[in-house]
N, C-alpha and C. Protein backbone atom coordinates (compact mmCIF):
# COMPACT_ATOMS: atom_id res chain seq x y z
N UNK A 1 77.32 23.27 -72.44
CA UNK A 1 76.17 23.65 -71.65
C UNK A 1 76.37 25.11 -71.20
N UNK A 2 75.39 25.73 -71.61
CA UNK A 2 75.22 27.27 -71.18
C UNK A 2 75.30 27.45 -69.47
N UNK A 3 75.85 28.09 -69.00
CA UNK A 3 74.92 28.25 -67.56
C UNK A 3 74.56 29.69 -67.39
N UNK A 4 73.76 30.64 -66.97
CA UNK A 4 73.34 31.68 -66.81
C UNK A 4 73.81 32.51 -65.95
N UNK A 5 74.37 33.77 -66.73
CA UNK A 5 75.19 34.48 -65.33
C UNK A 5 74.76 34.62 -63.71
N UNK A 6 73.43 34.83 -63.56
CA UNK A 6 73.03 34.95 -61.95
C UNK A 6 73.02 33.54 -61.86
N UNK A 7 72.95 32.30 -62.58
CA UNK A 7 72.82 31.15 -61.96
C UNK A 7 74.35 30.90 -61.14
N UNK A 8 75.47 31.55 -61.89
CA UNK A 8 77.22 31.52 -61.63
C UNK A 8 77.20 31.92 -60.38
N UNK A 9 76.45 33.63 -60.43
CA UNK A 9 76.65 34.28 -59.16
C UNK A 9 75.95 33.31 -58.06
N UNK A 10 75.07 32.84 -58.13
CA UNK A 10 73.89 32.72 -56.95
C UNK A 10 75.15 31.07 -56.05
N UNK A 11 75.36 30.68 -57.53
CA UNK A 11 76.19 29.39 -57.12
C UNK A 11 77.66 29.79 -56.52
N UNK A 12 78.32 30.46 -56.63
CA UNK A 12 79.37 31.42 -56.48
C UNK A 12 79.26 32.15 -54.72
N UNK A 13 78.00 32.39 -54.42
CA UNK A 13 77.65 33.11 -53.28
C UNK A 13 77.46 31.55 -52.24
N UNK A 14 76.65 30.78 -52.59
CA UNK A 14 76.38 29.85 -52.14
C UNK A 14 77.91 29.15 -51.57
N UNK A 15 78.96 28.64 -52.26
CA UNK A 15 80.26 28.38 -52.33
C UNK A 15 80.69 28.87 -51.15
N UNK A 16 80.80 30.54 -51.06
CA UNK A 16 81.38 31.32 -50.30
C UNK A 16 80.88 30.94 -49.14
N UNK A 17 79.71 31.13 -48.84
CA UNK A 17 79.18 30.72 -47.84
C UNK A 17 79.42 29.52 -46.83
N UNK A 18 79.69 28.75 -47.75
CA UNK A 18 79.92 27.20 -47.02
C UNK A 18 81.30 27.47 -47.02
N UNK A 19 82.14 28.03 -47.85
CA UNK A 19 83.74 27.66 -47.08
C UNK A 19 83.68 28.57 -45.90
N UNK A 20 83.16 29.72 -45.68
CA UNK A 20 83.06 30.92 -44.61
C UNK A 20 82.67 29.62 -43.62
N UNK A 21 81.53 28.89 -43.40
CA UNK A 21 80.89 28.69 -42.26
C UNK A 21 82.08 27.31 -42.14
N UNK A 22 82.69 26.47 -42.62
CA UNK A 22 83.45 25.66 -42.50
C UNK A 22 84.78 26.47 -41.95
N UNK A 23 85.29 27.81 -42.41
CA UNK A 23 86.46 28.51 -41.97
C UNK A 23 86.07 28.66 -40.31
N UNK A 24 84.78 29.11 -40.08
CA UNK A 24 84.11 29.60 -39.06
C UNK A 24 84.38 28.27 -37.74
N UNK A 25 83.95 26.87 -38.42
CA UNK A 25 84.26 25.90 -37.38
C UNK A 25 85.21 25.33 -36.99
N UNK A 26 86.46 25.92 -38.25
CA UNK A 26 87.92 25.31 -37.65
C UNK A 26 88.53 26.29 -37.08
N UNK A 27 88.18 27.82 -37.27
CA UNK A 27 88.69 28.58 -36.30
C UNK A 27 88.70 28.41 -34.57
N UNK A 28 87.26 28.05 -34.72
CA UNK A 28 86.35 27.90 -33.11
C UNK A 28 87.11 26.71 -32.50
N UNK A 29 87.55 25.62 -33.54
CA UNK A 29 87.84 24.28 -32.84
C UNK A 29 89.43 24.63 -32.51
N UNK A 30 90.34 25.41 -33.27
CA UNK A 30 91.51 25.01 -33.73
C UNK A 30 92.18 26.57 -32.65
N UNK A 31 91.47 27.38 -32.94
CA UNK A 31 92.68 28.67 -32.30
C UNK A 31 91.75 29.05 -30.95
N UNK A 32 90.11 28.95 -30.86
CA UNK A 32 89.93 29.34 -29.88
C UNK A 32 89.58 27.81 -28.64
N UNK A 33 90.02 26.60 -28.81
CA UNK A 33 90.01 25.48 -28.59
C UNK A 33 88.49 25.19 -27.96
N UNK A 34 87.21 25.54 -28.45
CA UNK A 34 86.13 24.95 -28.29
C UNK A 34 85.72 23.31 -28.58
N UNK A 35 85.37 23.13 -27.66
CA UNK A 35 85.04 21.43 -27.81
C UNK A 35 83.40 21.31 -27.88
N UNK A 36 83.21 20.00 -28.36
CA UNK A 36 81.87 19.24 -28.44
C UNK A 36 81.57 19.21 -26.91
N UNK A 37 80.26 19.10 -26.39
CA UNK A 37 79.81 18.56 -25.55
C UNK A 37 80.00 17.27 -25.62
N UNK A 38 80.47 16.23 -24.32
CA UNK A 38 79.98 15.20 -24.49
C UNK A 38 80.87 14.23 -23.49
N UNK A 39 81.04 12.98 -23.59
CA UNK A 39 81.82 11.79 -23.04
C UNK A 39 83.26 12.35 -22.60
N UNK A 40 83.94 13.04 -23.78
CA UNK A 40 85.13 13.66 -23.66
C UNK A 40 85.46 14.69 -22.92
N UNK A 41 84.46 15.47 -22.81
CA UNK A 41 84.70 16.72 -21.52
C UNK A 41 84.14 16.92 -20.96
N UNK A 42 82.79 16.29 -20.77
CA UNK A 42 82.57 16.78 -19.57
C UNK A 42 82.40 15.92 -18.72
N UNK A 43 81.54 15.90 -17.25
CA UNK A 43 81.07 15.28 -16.33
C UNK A 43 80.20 13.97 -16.63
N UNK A 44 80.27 12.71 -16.62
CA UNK A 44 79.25 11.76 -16.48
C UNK A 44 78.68 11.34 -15.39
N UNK A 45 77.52 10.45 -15.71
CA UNK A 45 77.17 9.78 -14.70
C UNK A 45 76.62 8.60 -15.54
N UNK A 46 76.65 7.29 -14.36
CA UNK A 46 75.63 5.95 -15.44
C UNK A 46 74.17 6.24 -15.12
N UNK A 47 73.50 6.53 -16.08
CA UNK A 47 71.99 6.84 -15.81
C UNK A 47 71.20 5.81 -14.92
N UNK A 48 71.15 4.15 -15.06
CA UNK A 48 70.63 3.42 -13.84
C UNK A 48 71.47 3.21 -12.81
N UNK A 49 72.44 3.73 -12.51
CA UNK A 49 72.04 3.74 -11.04
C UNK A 49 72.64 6.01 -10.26
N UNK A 50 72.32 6.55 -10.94
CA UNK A 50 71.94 8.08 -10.73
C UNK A 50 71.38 7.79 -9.34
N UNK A 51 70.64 7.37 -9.17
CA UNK A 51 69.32 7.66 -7.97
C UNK A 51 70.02 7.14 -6.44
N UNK A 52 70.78 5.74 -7.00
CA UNK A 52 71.46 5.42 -5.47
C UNK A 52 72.79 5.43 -5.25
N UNK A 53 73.64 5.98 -6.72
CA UNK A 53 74.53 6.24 -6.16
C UNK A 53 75.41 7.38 -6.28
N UNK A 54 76.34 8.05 -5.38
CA UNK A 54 77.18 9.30 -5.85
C UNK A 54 75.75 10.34 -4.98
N UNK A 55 76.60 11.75 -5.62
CA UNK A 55 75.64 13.06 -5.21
C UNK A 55 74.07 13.09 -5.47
N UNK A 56 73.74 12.67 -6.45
CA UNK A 56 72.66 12.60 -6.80
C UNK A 56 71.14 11.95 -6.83
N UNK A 57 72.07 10.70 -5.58
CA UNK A 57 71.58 10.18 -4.74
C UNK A 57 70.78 10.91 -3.84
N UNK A 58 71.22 11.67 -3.15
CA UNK A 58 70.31 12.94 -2.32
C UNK A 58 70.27 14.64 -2.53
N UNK A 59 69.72 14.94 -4.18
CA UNK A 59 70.28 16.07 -4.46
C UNK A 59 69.64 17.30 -3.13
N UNK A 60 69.55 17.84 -3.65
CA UNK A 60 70.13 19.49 -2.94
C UNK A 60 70.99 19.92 -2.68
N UNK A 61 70.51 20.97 -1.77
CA UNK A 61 72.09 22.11 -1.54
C UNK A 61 72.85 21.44 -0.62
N UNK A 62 74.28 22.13 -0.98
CA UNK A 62 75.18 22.10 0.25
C UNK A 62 76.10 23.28 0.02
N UNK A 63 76.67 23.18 0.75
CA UNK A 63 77.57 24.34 1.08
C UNK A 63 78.59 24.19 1.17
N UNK A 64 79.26 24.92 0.03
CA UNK A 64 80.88 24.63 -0.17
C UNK A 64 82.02 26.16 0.62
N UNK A 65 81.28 27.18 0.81
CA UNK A 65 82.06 28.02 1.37
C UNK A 65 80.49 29.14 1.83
N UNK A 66 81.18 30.57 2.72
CA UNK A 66 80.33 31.35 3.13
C UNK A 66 79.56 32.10 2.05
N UNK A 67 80.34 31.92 0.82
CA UNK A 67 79.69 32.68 -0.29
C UNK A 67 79.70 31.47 -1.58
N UNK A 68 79.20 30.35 -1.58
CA UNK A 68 79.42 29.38 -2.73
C UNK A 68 78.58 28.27 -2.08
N UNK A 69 77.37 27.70 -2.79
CA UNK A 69 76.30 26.55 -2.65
C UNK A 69 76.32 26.01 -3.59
N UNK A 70 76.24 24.48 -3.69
CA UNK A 70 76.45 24.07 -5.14
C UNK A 70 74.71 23.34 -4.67
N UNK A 71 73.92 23.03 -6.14
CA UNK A 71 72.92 22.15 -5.77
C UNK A 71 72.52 21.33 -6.70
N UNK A 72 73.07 19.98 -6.50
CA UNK A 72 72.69 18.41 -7.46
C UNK A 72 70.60 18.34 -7.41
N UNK A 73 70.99 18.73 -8.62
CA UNK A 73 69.24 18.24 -8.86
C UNK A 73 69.02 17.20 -9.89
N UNK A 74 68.09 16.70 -10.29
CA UNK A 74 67.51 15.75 -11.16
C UNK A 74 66.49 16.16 -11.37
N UNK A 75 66.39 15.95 -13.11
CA UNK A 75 65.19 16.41 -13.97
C UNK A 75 64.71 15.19 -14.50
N UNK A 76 63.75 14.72 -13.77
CA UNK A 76 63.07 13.48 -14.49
C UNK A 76 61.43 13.29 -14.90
N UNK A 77 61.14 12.75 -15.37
CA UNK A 77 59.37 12.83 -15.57
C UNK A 77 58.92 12.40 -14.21
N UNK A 78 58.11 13.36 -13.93
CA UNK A 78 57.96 14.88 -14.62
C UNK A 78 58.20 15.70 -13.21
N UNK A 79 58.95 15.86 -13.04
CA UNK A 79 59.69 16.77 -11.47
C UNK A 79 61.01 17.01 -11.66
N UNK A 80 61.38 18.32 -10.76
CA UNK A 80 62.68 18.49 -10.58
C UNK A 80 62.91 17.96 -9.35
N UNK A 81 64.06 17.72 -8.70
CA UNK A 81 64.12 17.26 -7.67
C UNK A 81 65.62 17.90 -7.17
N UNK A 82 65.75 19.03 -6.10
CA UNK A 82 64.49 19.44 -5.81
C UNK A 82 63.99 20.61 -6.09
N UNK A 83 62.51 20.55 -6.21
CA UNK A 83 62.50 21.99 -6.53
C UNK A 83 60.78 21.92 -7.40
N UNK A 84 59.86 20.37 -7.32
CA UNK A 84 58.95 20.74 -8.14
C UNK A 84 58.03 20.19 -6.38
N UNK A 85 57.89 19.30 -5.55
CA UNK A 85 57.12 18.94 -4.80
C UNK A 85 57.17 20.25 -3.77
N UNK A 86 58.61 20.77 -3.39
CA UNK A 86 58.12 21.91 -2.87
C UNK A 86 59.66 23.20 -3.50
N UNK A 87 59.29 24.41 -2.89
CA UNK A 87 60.62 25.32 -3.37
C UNK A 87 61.88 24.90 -3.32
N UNK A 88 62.79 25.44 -4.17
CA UNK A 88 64.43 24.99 -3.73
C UNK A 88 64.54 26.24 -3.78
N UNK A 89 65.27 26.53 -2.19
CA UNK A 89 65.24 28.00 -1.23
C UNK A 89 66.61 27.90 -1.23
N UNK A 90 67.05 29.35 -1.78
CA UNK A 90 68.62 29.75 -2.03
C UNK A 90 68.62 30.90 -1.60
N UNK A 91 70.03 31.30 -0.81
CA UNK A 91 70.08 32.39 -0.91
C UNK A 91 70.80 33.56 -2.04
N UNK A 92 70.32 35.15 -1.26
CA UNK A 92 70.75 35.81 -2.53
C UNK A 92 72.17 36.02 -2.60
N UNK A 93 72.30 36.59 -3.31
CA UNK A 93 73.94 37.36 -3.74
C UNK A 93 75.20 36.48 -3.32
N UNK A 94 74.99 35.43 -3.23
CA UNK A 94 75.84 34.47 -3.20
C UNK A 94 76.28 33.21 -4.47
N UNK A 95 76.95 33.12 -4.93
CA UNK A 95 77.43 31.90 -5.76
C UNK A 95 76.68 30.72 -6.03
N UNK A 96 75.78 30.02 -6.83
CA UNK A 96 75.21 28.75 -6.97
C UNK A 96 75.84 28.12 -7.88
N UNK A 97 76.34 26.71 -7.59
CA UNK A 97 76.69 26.40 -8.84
C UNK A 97 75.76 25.00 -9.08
N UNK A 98 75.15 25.09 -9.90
CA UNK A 98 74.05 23.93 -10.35
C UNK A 98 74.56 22.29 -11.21
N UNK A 99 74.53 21.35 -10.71
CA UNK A 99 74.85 20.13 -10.86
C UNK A 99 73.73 19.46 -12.00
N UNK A 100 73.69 18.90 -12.94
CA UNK A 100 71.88 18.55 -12.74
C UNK A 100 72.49 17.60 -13.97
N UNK A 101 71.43 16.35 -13.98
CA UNK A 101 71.60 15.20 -14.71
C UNK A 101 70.10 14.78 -14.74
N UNK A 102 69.74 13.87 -15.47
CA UNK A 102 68.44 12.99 -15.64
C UNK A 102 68.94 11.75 -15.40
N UNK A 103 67.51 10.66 -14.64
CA UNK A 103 67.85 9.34 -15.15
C UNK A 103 67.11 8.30 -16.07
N UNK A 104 66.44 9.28 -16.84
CA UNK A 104 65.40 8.93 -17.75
C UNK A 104 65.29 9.19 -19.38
N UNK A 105 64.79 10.43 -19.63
CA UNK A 105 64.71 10.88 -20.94
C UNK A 105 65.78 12.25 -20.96
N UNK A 106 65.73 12.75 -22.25
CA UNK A 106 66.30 14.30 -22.10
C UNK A 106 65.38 15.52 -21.63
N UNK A 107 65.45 16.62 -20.83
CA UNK A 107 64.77 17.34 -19.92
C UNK A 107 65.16 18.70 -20.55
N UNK A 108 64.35 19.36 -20.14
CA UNK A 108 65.32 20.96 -20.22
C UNK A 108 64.96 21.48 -18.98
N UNK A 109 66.25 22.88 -18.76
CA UNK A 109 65.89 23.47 -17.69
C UNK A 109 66.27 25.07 -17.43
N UNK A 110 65.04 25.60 -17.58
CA UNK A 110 65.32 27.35 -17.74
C UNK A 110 64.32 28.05 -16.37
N UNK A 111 65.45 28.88 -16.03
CA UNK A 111 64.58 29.63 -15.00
C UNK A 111 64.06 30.75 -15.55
N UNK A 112 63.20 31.12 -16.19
CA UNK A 112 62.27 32.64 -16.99
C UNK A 112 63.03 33.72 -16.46
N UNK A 113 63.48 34.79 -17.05
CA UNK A 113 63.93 36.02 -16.72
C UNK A 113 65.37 35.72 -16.23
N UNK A 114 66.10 34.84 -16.12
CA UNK A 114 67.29 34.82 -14.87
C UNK A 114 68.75 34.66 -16.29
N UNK A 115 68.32 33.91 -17.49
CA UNK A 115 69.40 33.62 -18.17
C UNK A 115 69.61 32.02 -18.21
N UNK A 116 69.24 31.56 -17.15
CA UNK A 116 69.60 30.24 -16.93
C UNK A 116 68.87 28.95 -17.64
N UNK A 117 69.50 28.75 -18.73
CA UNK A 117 68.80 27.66 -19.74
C UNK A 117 69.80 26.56 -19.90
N UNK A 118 69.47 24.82 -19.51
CA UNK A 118 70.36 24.36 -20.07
C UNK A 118 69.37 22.60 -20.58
N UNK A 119 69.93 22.03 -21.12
CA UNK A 119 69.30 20.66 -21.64
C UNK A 119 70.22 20.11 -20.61
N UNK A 120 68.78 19.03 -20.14
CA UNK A 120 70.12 18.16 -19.39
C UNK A 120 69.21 16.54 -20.19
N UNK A 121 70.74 15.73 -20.28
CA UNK A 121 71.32 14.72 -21.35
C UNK A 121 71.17 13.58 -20.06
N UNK A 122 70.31 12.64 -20.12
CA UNK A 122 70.94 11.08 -19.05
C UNK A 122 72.25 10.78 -19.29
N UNK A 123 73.11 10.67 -17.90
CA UNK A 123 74.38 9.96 -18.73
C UNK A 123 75.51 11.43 -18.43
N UNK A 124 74.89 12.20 -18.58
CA UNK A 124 76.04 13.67 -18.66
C UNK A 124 75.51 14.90 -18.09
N UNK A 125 76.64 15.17 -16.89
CA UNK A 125 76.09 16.07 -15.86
C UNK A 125 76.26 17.66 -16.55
N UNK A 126 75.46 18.39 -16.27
CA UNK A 126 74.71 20.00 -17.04
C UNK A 126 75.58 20.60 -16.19
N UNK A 127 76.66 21.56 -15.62
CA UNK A 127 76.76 22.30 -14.42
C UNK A 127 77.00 23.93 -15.42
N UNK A 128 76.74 24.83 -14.19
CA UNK A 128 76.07 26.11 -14.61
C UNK A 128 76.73 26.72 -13.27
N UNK A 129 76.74 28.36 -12.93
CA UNK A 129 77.36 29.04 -12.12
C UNK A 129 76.22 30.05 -12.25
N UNK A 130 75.49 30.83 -10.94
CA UNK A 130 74.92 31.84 -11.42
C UNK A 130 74.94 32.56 -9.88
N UNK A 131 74.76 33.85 -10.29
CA UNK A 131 73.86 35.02 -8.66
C UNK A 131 72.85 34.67 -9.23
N UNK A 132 71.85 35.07 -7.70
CA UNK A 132 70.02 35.55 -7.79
C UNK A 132 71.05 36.65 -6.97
N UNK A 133 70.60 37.84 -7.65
CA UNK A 133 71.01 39.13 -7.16
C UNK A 133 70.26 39.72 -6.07
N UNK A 134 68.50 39.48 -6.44
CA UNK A 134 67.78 39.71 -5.48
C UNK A 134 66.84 38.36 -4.84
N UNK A 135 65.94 38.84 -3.70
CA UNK A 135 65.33 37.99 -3.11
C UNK A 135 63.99 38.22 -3.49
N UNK A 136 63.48 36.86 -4.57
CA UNK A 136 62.43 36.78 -4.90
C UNK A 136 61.83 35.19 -5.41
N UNK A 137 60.73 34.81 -5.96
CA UNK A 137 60.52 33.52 -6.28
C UNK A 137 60.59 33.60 -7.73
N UNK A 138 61.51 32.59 -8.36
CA UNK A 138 61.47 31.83 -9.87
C UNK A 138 60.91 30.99 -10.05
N UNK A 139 60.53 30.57 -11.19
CA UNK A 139 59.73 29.51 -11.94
C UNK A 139 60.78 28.47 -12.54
N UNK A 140 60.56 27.44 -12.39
CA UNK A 140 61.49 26.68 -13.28
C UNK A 140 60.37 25.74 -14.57
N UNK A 141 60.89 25.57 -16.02
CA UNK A 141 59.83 25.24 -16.46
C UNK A 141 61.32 24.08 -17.12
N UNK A 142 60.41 23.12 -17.91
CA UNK A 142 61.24 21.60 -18.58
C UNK A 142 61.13 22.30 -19.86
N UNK A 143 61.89 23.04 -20.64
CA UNK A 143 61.42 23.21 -22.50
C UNK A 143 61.63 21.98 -23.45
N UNK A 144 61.83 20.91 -23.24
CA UNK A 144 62.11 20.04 -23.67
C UNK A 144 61.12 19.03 -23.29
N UNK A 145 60.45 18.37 -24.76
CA UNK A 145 59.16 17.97 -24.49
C UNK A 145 59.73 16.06 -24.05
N UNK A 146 59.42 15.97 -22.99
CA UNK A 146 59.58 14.64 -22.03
C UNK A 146 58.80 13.62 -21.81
N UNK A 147 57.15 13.87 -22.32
CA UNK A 147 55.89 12.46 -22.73
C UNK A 147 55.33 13.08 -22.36
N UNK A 148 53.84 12.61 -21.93
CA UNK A 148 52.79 13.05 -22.31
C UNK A 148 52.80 14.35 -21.00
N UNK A 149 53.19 14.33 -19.86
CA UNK A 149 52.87 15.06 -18.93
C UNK A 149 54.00 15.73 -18.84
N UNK A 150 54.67 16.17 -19.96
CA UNK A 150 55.32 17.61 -19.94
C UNK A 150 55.09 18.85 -19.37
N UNK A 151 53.90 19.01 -19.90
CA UNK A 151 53.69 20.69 -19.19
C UNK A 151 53.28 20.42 -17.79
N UNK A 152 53.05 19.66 -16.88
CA UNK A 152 53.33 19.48 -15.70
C UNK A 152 54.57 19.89 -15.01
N UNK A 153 55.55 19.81 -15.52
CA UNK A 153 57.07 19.97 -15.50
C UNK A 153 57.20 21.30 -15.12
N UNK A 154 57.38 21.34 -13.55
CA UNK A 154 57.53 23.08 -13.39
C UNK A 154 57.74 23.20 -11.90
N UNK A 155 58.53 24.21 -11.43
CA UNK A 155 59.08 23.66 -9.97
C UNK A 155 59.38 25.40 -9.60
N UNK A 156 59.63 25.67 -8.55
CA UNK A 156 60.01 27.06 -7.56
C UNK A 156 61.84 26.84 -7.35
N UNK A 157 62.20 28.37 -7.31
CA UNK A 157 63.24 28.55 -6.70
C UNK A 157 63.03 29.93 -5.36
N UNK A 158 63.01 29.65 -4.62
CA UNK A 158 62.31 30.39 -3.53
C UNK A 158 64.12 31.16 -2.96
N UNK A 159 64.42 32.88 -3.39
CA UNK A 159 65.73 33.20 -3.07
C UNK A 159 65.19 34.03 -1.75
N UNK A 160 66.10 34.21 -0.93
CA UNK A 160 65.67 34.63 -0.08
C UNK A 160 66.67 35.29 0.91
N UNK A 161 66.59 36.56 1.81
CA UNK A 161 68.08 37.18 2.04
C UNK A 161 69.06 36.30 2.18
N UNK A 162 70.19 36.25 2.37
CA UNK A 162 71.19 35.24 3.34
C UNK A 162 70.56 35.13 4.98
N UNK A 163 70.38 36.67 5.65
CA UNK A 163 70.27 36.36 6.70
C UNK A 163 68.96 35.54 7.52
N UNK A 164 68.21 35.24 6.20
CA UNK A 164 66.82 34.30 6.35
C UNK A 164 66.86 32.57 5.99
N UNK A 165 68.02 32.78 5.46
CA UNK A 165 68.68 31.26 5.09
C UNK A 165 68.27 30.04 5.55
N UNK A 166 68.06 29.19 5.62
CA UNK A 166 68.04 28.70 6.99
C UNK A 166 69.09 27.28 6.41
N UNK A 167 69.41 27.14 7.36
CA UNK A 167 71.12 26.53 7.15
C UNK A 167 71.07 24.76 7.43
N UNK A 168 69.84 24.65 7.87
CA UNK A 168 69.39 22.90 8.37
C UNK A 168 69.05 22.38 7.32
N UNK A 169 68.61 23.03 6.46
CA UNK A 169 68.18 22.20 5.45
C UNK A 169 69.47 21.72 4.22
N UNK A 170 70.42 21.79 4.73
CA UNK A 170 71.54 21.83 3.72
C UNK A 170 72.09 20.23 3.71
N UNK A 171 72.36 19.13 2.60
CA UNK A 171 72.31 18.05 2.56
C UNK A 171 73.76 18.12 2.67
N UNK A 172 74.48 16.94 3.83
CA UNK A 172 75.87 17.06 4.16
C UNK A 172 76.83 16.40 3.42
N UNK A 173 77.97 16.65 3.06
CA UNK A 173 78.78 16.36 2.11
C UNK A 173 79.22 15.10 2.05
């Protein structure tokens, strides 16, 4: 059987390619020790009972130091919680570190302009670290289509100086 020289090359390039992108995933796994998401590393939770028991039971903020807020939310159809019935008010230039789980379907969760994009999985907690550098209002939108009332899916992050904070509203540890 004949085969045709560019058919050699094209098959030849193709080859390369796949051992490159296979070299590419045992490097990542093996010397720079990247892992899968999942059961094995990270954070769980049991999706029925999320709502009554553990942190997430009463998400929002709390306050872990003068410069560090962590805040357990839930992304479920079709609300964040908290953060879609009314703002979730943070302050600025301080540390957030974001908790967030579903107890329903899979959700997404990106704040427009900020960087902050993550899928959150029922079953396995999302956590994230970020500044709001300045004091202004974000959008939070779901990119991840969740049933019929998806684009409903959309909530405030209201940042606001530190010294406007207001410190009562902080859910106790």
């Amino acid at each position: 059987m004949h085969v045709h020289r560019f058919e050699k090359l094209w098959i030849g390039l193709s080859l390369l390619l796949i051992a490159a992108f296979i070299g590419i995933v045992l490097f990542g796994f093996t010397v720079m020790n990247l892992k899968v998401p999942g059961v094995e590393t990270g954070e769980t939770v049991d999706p029925a009972t999320v709502l009554s028991e553990g942190p997430f039971a009463k998400p929002g903020v709390r306050k872990i130091s003068d410069d560090h807020y962590e805040v357990y939310m839930l992304a479920q159809q079709f609300l964040f919680r908290p953060g879609s019935t009314r703002p979730l008010t943070l302050p600025a230039d301080t540390k957030i570190t974001f908790h967030m789980t579903s107890p329903d379907v899979m959700h997404g969760f990106e704040v427009p302009g900020s960087g902050l994009n993550s899928t959150v999985i029922p079953g396995q907690v999302a956590t994230f670290t970020t500044r709001f550098p300045e004091a202004k209002s974000y959008g939070i939108i779901c990119h991840q289509y969740c049933g019929s009332a998806h684009h409903n899916m959309q909530g405030e992050i209201k940042v606001v100086p530190p010294s406007e904070f207001d410190e009562s509203n902080l859910i106790s540890q």
